[in-house]
N, C-alpha and C. Protein backbone atom coordinates (compact mmCIF):
# COMPACT_ATOMS: atom_id res chain seq x y z
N UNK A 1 13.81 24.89 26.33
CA UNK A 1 12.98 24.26 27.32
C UNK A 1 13.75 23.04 27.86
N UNK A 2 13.77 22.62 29.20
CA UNK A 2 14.63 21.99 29.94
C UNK A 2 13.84 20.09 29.76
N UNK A 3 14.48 19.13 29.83
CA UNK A 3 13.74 18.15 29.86
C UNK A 3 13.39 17.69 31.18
N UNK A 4 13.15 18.27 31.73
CA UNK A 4 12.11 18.41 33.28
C UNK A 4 10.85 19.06 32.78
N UNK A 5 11.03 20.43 32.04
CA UNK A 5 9.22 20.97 31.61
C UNK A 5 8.76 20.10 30.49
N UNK A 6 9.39 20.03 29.90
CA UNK A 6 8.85 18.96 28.47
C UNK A 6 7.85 17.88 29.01
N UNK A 7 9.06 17.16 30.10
CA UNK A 7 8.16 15.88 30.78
C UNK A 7 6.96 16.48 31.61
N UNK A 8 6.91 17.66 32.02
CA UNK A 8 5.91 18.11 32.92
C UNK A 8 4.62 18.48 31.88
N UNK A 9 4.61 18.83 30.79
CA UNK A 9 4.19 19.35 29.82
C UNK A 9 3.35 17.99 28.96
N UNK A 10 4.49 16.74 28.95
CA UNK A 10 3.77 15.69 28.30
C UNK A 10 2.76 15.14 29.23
N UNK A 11 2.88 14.94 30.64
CA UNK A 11 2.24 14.21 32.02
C UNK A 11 0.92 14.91 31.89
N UNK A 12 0.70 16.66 31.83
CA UNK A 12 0.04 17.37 31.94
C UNK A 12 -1.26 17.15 30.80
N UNK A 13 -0.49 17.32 29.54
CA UNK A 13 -1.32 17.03 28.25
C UNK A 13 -2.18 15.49 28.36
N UNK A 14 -1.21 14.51 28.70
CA UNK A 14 -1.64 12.73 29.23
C UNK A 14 -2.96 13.47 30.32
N UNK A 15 -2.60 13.53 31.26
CA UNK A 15 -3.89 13.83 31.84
C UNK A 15 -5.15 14.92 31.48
N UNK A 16 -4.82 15.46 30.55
CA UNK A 16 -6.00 16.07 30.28
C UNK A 16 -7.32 15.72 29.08
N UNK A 17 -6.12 14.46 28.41
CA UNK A 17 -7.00 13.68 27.76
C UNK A 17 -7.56 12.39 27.93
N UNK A 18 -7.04 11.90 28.89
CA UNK A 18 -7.35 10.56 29.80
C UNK A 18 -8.67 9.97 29.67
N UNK A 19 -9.39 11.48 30.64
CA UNK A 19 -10.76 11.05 30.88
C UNK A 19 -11.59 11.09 29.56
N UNK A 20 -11.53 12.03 28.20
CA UNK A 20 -11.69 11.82 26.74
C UNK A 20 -11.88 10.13 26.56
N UNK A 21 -10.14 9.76 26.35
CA UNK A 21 -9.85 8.70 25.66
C UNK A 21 -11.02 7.84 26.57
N UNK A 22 -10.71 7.80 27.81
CA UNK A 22 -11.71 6.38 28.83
C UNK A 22 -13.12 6.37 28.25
N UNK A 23 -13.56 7.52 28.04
CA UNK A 23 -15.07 7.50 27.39
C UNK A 23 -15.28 7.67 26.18
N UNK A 24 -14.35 7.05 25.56
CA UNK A 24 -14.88 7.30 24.17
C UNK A 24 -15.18 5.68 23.33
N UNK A 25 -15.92 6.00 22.26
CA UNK A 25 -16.29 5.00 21.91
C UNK A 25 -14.91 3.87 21.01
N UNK A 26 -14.98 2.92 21.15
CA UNK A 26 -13.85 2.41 19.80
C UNK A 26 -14.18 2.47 18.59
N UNK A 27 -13.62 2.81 17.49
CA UNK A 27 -13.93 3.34 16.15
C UNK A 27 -13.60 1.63 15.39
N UNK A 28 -14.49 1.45 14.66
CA UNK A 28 -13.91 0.29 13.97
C UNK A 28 -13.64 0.95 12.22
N UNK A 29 -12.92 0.24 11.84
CA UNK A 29 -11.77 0.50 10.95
C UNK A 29 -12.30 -0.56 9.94
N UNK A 30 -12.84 -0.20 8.70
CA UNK A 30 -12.88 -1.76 7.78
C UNK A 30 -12.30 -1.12 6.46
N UNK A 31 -11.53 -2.36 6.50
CA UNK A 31 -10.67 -2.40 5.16
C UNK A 31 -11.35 -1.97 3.57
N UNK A 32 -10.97 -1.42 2.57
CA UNK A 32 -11.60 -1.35 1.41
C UNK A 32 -12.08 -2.77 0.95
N UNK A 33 -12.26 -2.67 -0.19
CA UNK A 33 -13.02 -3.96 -1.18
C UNK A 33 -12.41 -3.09 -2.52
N UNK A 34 -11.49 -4.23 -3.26
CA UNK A 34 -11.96 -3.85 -4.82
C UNK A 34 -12.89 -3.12 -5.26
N UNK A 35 -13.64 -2.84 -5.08
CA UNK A 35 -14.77 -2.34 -5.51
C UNK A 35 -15.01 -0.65 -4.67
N UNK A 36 -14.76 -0.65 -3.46
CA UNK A 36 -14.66 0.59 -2.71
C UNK A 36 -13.42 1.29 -3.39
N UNK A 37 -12.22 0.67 -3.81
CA UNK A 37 -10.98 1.76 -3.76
C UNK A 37 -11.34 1.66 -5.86
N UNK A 38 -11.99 1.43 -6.34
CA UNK A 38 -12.02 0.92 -7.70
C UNK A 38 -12.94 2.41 -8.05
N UNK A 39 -13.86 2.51 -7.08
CA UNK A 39 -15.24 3.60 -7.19
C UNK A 39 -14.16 4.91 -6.60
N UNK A 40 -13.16 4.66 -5.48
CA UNK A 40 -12.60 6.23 -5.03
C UNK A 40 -11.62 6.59 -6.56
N UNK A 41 -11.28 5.40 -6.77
CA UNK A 41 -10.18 5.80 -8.15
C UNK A 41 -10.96 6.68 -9.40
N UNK A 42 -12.30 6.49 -9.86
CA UNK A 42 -12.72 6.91 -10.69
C UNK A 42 -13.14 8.72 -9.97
N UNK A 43 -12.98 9.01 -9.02
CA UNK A 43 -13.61 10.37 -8.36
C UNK A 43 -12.59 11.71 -9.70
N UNK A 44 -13.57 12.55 -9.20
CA UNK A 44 -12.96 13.55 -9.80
C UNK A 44 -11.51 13.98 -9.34
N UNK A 45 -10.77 14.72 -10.24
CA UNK A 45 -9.53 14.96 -10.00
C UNK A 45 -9.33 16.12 -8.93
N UNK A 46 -8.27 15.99 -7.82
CA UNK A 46 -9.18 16.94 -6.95
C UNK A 46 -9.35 16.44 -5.19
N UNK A 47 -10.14 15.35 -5.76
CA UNK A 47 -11.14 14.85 -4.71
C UNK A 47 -9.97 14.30 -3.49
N UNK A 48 -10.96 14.12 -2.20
CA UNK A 48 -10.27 13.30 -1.31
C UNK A 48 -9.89 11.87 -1.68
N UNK A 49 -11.13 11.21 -2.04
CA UNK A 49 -10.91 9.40 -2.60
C UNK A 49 -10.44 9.44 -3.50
N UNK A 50 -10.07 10.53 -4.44
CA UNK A 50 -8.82 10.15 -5.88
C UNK A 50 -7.73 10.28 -5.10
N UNK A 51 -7.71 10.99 -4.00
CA UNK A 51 -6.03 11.46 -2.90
C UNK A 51 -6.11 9.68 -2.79
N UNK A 52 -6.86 9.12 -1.78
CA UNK A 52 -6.42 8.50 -1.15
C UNK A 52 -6.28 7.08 -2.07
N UNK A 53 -7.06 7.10 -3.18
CA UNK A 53 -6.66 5.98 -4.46
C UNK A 53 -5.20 5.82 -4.47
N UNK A 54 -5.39 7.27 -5.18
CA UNK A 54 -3.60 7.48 -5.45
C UNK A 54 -2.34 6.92 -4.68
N UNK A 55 -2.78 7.02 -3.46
CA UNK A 55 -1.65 6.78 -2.11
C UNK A 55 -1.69 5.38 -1.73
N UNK A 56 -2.67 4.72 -1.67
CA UNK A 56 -3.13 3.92 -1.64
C UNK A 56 -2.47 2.57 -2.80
N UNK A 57 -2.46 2.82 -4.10
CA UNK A 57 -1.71 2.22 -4.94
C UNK A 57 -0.42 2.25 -5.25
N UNK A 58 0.16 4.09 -4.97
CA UNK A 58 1.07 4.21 -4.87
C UNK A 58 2.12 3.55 -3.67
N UNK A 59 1.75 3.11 -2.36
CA UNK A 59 2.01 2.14 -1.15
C UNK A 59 2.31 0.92 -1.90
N UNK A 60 1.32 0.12 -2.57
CA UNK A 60 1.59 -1.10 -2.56
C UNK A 60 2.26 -1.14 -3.69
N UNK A 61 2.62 -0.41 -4.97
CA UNK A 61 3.43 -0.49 -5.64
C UNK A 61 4.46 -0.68 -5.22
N UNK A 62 4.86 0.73 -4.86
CA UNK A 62 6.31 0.86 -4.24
C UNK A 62 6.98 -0.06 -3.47
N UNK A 63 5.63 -1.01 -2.38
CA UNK A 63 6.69 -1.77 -1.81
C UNK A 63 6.93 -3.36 -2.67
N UNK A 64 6.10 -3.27 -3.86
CA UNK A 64 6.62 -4.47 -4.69
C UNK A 64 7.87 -4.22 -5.59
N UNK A 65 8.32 -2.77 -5.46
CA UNK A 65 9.47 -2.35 -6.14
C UNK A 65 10.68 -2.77 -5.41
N UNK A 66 9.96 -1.99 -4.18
CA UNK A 66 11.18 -2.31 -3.20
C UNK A 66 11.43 -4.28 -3.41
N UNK A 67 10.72 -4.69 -2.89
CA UNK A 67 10.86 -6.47 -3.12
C UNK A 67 11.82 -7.04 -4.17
N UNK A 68 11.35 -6.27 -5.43
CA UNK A 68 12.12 -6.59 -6.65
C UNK A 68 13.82 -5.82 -6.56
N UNK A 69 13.73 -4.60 -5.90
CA UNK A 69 15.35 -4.16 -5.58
C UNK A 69 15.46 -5.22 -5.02
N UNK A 70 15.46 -5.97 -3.58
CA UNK A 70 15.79 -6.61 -3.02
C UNK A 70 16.59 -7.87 -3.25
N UNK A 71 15.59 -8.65 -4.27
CA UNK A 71 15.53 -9.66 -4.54
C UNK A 71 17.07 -9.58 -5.38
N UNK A 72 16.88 -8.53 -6.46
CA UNK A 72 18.35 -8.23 -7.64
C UNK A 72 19.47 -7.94 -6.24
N UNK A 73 19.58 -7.56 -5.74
CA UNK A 73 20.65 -7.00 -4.19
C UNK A 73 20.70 -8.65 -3.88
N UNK A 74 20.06 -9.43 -3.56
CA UNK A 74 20.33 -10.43 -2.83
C UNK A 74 20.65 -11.50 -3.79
N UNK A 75 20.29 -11.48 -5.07
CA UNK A 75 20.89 -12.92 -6.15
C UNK A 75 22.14 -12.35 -6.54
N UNK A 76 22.60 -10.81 -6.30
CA UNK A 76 23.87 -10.12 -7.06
C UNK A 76 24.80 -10.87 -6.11
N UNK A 77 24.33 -11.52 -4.53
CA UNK A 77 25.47 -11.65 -4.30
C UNK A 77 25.28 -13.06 -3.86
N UNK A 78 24.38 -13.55 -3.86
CA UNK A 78 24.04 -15.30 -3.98
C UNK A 78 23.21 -16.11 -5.03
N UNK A 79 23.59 -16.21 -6.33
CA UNK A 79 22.14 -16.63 -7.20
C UNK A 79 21.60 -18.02 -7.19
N UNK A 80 22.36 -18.85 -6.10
CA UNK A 80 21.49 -19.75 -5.81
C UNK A 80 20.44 -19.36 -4.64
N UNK A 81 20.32 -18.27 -4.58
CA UNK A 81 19.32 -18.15 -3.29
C UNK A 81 18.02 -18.28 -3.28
N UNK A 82 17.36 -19.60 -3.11
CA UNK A 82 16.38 -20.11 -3.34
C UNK A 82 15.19 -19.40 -2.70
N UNK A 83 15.50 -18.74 -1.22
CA UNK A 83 14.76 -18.23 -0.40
C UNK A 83 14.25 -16.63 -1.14
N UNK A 84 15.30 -16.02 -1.83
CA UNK A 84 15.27 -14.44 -2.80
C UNK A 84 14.08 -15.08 -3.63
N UNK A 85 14.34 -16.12 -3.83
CA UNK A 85 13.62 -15.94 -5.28
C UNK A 85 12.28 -16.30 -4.81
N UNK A 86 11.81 -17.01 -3.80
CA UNK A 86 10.55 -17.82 -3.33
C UNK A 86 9.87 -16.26 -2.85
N UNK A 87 10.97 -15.94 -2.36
CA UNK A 87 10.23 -14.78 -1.28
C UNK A 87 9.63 -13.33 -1.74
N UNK A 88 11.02 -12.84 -2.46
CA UNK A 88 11.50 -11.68 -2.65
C UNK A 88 10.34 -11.10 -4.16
N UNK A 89 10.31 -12.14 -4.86
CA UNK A 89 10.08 -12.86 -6.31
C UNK A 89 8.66 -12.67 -6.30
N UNK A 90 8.22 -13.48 -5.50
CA UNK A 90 6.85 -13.58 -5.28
C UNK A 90 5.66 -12.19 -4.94
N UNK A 91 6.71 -11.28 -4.32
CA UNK A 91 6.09 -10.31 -3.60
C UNK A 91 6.14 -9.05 -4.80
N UNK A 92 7.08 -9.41 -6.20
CA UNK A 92 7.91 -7.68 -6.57
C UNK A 92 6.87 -7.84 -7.74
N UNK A 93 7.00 -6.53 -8.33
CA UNK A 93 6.51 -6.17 -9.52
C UNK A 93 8.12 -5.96 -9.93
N UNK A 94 8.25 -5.77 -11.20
CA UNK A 94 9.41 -5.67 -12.38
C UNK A 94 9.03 -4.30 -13.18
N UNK A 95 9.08 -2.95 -12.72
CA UNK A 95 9.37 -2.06 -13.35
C UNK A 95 10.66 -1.88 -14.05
N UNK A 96 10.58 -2.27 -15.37
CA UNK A 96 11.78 -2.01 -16.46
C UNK A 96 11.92 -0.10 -16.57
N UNK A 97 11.00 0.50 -16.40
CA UNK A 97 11.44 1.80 -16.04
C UNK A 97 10.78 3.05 -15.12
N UNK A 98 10.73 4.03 -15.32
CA UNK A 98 9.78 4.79 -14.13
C UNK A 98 8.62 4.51 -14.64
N UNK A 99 7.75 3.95 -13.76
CA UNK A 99 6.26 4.20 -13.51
C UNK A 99 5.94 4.90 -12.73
N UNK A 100 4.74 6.14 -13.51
CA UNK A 100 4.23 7.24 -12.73
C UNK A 100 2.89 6.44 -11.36
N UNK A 101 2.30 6.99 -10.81
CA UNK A 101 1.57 6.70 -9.75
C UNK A 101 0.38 6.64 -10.84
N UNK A 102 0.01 7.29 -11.68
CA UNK A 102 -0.56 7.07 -12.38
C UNK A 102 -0.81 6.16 -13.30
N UNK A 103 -0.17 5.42 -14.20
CA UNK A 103 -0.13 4.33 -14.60
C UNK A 103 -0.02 3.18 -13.70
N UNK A 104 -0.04 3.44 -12.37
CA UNK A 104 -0.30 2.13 -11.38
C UNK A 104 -1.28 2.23 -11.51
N UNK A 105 -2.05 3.27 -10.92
CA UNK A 105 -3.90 3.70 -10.62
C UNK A 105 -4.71 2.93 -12.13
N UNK A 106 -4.09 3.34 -13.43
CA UNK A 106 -4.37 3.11 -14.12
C UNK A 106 -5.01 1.49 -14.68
N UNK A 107 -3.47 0.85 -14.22
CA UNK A 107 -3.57 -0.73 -14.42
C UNK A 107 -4.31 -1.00 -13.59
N UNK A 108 -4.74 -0.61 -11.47
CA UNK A 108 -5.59 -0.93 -10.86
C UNK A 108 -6.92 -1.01 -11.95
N UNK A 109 -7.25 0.25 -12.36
CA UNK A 109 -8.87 0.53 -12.63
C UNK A 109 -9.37 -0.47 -13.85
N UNK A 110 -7.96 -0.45 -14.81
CA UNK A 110 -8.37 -1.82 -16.08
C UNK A 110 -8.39 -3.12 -15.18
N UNK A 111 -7.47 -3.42 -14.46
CA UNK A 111 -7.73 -5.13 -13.83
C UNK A 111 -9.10 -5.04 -13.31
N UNK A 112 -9.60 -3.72 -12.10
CA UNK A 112 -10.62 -4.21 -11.92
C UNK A 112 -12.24 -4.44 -12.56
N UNK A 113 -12.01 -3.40 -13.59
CA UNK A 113 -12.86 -3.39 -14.80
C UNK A 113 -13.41 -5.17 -15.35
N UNK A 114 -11.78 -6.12 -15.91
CA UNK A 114 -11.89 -7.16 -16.26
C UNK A 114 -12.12 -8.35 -14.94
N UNK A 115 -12.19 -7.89 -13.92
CA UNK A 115 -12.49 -9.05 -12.88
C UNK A 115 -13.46 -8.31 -11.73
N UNK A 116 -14.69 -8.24 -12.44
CA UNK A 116 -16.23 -7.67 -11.22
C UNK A 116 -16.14 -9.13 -10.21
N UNK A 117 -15.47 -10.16 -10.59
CA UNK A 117 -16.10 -11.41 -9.58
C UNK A 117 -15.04 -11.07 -8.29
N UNK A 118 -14.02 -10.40 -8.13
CA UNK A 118 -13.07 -10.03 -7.42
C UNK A 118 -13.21 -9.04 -6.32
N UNK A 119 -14.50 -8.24 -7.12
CA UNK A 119 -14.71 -6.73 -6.10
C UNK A 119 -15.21 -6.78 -4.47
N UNK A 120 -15.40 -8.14 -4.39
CA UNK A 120 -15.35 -8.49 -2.91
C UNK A 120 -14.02 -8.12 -2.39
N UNK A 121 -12.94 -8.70 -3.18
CA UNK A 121 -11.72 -9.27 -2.24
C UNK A 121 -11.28 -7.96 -1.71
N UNK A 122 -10.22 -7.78 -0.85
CA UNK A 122 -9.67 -6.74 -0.16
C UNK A 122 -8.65 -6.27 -1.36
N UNK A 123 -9.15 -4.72 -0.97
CA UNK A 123 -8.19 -3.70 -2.00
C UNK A 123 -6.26 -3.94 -2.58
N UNK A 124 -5.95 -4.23 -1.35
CA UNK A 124 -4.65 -4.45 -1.71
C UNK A 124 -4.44 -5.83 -2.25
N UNK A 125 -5.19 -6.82 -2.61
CA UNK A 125 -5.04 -7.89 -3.14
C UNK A 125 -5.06 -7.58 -4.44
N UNK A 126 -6.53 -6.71 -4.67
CA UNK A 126 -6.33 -6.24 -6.30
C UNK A 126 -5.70 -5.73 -7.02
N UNK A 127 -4.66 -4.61 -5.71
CA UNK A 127 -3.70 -3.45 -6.29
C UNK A 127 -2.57 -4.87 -6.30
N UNK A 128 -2.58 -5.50 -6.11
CA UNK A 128 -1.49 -6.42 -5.96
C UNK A 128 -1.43 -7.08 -7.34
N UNK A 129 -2.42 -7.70 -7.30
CA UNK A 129 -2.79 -8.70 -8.86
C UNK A 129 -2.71 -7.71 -9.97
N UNK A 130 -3.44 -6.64 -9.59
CA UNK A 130 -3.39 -5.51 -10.81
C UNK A 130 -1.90 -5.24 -11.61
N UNK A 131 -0.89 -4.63 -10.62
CA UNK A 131 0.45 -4.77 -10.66
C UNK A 131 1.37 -6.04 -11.43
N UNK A 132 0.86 -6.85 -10.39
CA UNK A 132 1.31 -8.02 -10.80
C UNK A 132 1.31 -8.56 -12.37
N UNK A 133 0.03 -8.60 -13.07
CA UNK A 133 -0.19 -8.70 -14.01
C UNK A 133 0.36 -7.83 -15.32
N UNK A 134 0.52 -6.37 -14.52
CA UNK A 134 0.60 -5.41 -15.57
C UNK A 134 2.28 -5.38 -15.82
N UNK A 135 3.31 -5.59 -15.01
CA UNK A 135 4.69 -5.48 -14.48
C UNK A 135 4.90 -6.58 -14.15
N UNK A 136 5.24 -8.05 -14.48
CA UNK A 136 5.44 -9.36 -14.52
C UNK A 136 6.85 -9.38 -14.44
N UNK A 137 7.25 -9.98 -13.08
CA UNK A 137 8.75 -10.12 -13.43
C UNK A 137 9.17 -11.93 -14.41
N UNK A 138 10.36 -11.77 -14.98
CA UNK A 138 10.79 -12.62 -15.96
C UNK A 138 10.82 -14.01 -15.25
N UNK A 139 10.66 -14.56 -13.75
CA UNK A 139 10.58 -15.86 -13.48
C UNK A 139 9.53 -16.18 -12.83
N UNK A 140 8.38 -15.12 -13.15
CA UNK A 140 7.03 -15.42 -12.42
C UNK A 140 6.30 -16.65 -13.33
């Protein structure tokens, strides 16, 4: 297919949903609560809200892993780097070895178990603290 029909093809599709999109309503979007992603975590195995627990913890793990690569990448080659450590430091969890997605989910569901005064706050704060607590890096 030539990139003349493609573009004729995308213009075509754009206009046929136009008048859709103009009338449609805006969807509002609200964030979990401790307490919303705490209740999808306990669902049966299976379920959509254990999917999206899972993914959900598994996200914010991973990117406190990533933080903590970072941080080791950036003191390997400056260890006075005050900014690695404020920044990088602050944000990582310290997996000393593989953690399954499961034992993240896991530590979520015990932190939020021990802190009901929390189940207000927004989900990724808890998956955060949860982590945090459970995977402590050595200059926190």
């Amino acid at each position: 297919m030539t990139r003349k029909v493609r573009l004729l093809l995308i213009v075509a599709m754009l206009a046929a949903v136009t008048p859709t999109l103009a009338h449609s309503q805006p969807s509002v979007v609200q964030a979990d609560d401790v307490q919303r992603l705490y209740s999808r975590c306990n669902q049966p195995s299976g379920s959509a809200d254990l999917a999206y627990c899972t993914g959900y913890v598994a996200g914010v793990g991973n990117q406190m892993f990533v933080a903590y690569q970072l941080y080791k990448r950036t003191i390997a080659k400056d260890p006075k780097n005050l900014w690695a450590r404020a920044v990088y430091l602050t944000l990582a969890a310290c997996f000393n070895s593989t953690v399954t997605t499961g034992a993240m989910v896991q530590a979520f569901k015990n932190w939020a178990q021990k802190h009901p005064a929390d189940w207000s706050t927004l989900a990724h704060d808890g998956v955060f603290d949860a982590i945090k607590e459970t995977w402590p890096c050595p200059d926190d």
